[in-house]
C-alpha atoms as a PDB file:
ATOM      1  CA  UNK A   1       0.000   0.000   0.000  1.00  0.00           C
ATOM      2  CA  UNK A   2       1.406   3.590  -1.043  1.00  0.00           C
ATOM      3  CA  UNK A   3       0.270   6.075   1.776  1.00  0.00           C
ATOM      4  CA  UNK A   4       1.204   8.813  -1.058  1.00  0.00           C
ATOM      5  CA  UNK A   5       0.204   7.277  -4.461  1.00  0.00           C
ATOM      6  CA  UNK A   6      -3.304   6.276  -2.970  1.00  0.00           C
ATOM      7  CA  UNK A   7      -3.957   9.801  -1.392  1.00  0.00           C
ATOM      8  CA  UNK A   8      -3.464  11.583  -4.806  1.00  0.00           C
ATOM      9  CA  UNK A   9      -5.295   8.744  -6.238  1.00  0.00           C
ATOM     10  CA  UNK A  10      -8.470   9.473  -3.929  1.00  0.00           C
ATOM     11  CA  UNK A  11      -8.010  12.788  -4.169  1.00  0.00           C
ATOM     12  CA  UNK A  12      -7.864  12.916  -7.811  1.00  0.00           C
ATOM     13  CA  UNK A  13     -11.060  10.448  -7.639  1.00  0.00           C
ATOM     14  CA  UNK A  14     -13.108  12.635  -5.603  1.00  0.00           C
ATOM     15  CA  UNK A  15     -13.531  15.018  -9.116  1.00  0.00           C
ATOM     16  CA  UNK A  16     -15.600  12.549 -10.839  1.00  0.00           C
ATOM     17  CA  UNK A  17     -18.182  13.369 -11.775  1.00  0.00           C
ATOM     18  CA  UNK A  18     -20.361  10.217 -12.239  1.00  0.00           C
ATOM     19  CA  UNK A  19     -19.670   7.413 -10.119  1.00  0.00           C
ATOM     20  CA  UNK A  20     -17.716   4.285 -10.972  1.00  0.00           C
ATOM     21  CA  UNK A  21     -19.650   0.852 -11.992  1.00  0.00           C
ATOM     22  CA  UNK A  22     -20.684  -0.823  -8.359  1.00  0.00           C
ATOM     23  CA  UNK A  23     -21.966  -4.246  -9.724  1.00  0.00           C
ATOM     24  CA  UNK A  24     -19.148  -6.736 -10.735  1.00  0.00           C
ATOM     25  CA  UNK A  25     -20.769  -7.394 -14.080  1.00  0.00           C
ATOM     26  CA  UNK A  26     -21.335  -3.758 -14.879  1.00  0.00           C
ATOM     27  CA  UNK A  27     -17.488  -3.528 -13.993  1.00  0.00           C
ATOM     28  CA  UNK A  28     -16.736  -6.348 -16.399  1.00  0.00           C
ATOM     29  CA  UNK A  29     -18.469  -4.957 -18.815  1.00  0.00           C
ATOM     30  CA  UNK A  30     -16.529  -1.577 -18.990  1.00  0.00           C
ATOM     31  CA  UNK A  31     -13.185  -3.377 -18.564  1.00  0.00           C
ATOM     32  CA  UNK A  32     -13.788  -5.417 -22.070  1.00  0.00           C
ATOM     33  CA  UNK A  33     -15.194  -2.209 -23.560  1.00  0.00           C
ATOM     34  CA  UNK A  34     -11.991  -0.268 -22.312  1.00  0.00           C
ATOM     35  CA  UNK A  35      -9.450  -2.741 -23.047  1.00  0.00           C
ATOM     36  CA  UNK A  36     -11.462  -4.298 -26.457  1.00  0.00           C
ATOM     37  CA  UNK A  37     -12.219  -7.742 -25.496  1.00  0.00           C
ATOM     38  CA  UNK A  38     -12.287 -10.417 -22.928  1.00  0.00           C
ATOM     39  CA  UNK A  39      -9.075 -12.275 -23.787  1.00  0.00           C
ATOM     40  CA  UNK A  40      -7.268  -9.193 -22.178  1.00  0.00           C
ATOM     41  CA  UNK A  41      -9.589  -8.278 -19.885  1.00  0.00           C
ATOM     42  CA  UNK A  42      -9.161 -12.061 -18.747  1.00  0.00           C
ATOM     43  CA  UNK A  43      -5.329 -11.793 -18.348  1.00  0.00           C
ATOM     44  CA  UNK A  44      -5.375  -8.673 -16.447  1.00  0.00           C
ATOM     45  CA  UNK A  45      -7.566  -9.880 -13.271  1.00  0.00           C
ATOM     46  CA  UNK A  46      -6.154 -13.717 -13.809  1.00  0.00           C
ATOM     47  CA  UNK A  47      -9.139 -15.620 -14.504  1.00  0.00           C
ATOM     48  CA  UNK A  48     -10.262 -17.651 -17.638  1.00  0.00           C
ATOM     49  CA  UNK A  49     -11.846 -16.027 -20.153  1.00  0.00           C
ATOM     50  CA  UNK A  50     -14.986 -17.592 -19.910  1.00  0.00           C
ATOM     51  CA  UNK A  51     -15.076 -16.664 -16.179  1.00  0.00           C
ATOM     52  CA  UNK A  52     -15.280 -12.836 -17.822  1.00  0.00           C
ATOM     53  CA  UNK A  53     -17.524 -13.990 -20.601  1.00  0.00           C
ATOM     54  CA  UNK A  54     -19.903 -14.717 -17.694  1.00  0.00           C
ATOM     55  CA  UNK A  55     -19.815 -11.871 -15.837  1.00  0.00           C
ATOM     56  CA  UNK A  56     -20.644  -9.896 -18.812  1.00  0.00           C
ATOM     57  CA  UNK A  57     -23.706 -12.189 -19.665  1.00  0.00           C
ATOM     58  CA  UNK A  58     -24.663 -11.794 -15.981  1.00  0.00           C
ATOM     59  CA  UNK A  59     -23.974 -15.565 -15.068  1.00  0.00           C
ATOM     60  CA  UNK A  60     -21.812 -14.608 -12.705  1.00  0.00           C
ATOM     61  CA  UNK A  61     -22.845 -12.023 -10.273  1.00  0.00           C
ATOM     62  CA  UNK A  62     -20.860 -11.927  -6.896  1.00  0.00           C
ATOM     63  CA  UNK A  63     -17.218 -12.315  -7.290  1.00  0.00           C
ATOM     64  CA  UNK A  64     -14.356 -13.789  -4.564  1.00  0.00           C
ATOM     65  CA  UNK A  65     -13.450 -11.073  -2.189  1.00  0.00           C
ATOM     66  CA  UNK A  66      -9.834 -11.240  -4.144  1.00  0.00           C
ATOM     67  CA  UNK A  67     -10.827 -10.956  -7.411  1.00  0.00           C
ATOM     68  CA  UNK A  68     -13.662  -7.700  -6.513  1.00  0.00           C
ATOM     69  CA  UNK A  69     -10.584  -6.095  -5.173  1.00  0.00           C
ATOM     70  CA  UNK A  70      -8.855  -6.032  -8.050  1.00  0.00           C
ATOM     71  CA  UNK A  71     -12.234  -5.440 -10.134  1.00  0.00           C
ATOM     72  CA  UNK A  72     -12.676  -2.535  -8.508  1.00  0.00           C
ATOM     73  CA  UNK A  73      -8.870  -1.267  -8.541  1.00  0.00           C
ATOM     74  CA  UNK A  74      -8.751  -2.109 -11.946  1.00  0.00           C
ATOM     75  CA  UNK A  75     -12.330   0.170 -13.057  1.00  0.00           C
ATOM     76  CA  UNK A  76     -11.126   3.099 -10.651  1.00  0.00           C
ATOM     77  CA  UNK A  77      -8.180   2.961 -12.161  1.00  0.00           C
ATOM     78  CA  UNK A  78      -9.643   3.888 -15.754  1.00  0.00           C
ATOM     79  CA  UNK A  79     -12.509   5.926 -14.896  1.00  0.00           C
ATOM     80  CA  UNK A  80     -13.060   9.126 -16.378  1.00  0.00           C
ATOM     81  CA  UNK A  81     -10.029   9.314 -17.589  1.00  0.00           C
ATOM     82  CA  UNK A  82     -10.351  13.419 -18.912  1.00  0.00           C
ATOM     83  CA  UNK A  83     -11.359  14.563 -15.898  1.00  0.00           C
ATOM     84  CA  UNK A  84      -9.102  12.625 -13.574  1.00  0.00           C
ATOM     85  CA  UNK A  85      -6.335  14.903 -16.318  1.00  0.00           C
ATOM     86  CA  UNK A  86      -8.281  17.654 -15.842  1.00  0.00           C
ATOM     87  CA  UNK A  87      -8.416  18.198 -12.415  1.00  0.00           C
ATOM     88  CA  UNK A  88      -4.610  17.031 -12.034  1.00  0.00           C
ATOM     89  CA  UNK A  89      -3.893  20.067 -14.849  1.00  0.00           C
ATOM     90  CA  UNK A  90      -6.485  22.630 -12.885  1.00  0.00           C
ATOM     91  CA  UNK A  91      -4.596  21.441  -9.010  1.00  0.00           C
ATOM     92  CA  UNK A  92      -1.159  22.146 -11.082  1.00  0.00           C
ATOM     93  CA  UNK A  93      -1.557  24.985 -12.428  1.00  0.00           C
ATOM     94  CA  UNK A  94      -4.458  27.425 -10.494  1.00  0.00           C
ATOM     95  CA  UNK A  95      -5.730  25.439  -7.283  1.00  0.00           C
ATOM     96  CA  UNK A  96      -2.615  23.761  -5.880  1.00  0.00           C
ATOM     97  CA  UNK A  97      -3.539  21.428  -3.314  1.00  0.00           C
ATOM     98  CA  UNK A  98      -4.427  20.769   0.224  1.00  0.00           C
ATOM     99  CA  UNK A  99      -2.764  18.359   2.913  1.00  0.00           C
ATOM    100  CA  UNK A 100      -4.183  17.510   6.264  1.00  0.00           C
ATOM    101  CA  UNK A 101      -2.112  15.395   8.183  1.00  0.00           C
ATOM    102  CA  UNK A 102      -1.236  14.653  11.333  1.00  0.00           C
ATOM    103  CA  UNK A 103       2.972  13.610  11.761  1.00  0.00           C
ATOM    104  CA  UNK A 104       6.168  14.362  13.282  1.00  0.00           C
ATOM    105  CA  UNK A 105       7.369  17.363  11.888  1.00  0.00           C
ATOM    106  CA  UNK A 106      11.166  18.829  12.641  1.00  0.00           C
ATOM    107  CA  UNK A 107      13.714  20.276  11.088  1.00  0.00           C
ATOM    108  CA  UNK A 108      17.129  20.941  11.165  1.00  0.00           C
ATOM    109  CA  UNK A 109      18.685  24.456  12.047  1.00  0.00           C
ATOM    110  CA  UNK A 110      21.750  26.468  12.551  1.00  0.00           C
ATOM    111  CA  UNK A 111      22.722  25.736  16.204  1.00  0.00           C
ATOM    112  CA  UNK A 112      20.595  27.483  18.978  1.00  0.00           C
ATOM    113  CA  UNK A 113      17.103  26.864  17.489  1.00  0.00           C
ATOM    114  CA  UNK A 114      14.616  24.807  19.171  1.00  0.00           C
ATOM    115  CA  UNK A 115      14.480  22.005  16.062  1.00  0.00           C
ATOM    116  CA  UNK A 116      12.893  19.349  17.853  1.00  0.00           C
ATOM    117  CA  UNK A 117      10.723  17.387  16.264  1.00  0.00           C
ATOM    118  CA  UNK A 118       7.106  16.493  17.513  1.00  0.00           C
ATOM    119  CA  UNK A 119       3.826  15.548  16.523  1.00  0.00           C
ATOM    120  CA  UNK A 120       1.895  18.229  14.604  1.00  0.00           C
ATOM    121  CA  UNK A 121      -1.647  18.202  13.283  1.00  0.00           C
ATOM    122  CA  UNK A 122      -1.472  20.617   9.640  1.00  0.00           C
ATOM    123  CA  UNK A 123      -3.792  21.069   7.571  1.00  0.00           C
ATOM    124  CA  UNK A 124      -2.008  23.492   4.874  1.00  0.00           C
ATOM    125  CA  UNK A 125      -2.887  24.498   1.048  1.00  0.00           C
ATOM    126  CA  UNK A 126       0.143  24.500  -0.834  1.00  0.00           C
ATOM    127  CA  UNK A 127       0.948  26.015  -3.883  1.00  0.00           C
ATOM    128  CA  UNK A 128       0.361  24.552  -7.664  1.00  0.00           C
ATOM    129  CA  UNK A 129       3.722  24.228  -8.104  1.00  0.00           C
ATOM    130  CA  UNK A 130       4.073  21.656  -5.368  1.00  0.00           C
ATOM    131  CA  UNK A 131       1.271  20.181  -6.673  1.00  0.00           C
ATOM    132  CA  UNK A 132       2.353  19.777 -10.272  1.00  0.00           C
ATOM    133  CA  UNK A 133       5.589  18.297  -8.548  1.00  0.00           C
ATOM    134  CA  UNK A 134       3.531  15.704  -7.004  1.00  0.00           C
ATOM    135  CA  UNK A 135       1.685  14.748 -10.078  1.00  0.00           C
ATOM    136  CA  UNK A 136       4.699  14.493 -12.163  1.00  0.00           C
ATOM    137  CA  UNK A 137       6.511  12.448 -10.105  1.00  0.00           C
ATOM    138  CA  UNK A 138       3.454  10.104  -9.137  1.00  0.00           C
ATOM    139  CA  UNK A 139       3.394   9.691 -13.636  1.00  0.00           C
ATOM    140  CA  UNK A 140       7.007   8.833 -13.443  1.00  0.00           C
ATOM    141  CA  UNK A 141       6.608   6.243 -10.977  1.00  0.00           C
ATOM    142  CA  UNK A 142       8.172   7.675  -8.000  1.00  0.00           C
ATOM    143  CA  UNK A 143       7.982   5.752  -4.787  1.00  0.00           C
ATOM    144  CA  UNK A 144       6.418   7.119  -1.274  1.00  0.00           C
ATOM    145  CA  UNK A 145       9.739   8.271  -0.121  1.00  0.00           C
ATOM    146  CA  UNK A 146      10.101  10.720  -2.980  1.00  0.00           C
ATOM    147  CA  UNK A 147       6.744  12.061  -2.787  1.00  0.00           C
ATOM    148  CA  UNK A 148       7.200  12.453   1.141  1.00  0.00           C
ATOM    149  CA  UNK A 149       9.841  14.468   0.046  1.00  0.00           C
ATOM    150  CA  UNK A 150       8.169  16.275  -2.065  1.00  0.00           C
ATOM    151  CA  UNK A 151       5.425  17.548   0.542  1.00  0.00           C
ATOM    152  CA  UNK A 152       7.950  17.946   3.158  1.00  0.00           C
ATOM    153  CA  UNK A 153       9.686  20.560   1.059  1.00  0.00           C
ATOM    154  CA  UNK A 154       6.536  22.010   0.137  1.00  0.00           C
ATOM    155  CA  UNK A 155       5.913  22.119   4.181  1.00  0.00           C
ATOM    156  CA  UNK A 156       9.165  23.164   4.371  1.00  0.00           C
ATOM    157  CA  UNK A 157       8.256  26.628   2.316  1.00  0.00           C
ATOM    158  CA  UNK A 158       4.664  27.399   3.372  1.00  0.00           C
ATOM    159  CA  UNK A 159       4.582  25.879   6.806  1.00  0.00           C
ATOM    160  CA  UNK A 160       7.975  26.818   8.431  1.00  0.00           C
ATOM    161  CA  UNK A 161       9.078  29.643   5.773  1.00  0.00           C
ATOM    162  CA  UNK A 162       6.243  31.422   5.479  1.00  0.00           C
ATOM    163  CA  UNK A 163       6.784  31.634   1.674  1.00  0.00           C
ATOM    164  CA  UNK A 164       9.907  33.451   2.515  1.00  0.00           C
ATOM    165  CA  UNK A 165       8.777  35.835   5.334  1.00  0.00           C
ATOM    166  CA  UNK A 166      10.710  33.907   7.645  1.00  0.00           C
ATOM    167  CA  UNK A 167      13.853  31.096   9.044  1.00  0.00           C
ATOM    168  CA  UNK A 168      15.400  31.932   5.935  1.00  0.00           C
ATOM    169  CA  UNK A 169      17.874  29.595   7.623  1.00  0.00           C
ATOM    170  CA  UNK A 170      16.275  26.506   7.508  1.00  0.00           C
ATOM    171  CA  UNK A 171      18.015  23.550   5.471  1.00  0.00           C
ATOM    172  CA  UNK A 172      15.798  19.890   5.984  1.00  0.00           C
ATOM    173  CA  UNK A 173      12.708  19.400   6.657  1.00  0.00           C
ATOM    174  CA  UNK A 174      12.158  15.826   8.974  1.00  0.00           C
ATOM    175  CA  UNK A 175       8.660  14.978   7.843  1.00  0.00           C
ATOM    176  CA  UNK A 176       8.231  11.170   9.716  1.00  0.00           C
ATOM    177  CA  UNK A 177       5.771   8.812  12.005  1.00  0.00           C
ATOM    178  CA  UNK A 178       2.610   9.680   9.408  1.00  0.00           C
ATOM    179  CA  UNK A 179      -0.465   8.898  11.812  1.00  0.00           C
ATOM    180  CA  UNK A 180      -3.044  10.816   9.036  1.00  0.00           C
ATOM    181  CA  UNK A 181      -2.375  12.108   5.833  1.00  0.00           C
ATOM    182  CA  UNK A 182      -5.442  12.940   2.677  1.00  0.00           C
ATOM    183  CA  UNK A 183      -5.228  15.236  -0.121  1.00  0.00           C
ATOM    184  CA  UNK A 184      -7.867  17.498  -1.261  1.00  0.00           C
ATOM    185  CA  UNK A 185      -7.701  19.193  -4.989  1.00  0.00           C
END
C-alpha cells in the first residue's frame, strides 16, 4: 500500500463526476469495452476467459473477495479518464492542493534553534507548483519516499518559511511517524 500514491489517487477520484460501476458485471463490462475484449480483460484480473464472458452475460454475479478487489482497482483505475487529467492540470496549475495530516514534523537548524521534532496536526494548502511536482513524479513512478519528500519541502516553504517571510535559515525538513495524511484538490 502507497500512503502517497493512494492519497493523490483518492483525491484525484473525488472530481468525478459520475460514479464508478458498483456491480461486478457492470465492472466487467466496462473493462472489455476499455481494453477491447475479454481475452485481455481475462489476463489482467487472472481468470479464464470464460469466467469474464460470464460476468458480462450476468452468469456470474458476486465475485471472490480477491478478485472484486482487483475489479474494482482495476475500473477506478480507468474511470473518467479526462477529468481525472483535468483536475490534475487545474490542481497544477491554479488550485494547488491541500494536505491535512497529522505527523512528526522537525527540522534541522543552525545551532541554537529549538528544532525538535514532535507531533503536529497541519492542515495546509500549498501552492500549484508543489502540486504539479507531485503529479509528475506520481506519472514517473516515484515511490512514497520521494513524494514524502516532495510535501515535506513544500511544508518546508509554506509551513515553516512562510513563503519566505521567515527562518530563511532553515536547510531539511524531517517529515516522519505519518499517523493521518489525505489530499484534497
Amino acid at each position: 500500500m502507497s500512503l502517497f500514491g493512494d492519497g493523490l489517487e483518492a483525491a484525484v477520484q473525488k472530481s468525478f463526476t459520475r460514479p464508478a460501476p458498483k456491480s461486478a458485471p457492470a465492472q466487467m463490462r466496462y473493462l472489455v469495452k476499455q481494453l477491447k475484449g475479454t481475452r485481455a480483460v481475462a489476463q489482467l484480473l487472472r481468470i479464464s476467459q470464460r469466467t469474464v464472458e460470464r460476468y458480462v452475460k450476468d452468469q456470474i454475479k458476486k465475485p471472490r473477495p480477491d478478485l472484486a478487489a482487483r475489479l474494482e482497482r482495476e475500473v477506478k483505475r480507468r474511470w473518467q479518464p479526462q477529468i481525472r487529467a483535468r483536475a490534475r492540470q487545474r490542481a497544477a496549475t491554479t488550485g494547488g492542493i491541500v494536505i491535512d495530516t497529522r505527523a512528526r514534523l522537525g527540522y534541522t537548524a543552525p545551532i541554537g534553534s529549538t528544532d525538535d521534532s514532535r507531533i503536529r496536526h497541519l492542515t495546509i494548502a500549498l501552492p500549484p507548483q508543489h502540486a504539479a511536482r507531485l503529479f509528475d513524479a506520481q506519472q514517473a513512478g516515484a515511490g512514497d519516499q520521494q513524494l514524502q519528500q516532495i510535501v515535506a519541502e513544500g511544508l518546508k516553504e509554506v509551513y515553516f518559511q512562510d513563503g519566505g517571510r521567515r527562518a530563511g535559515s532553515l536547510e531539511e525538513i524531517r517529515f516522519t511517524d505519518i499517523e493521518h495524511l489525505e489530499f484534497e484538490l
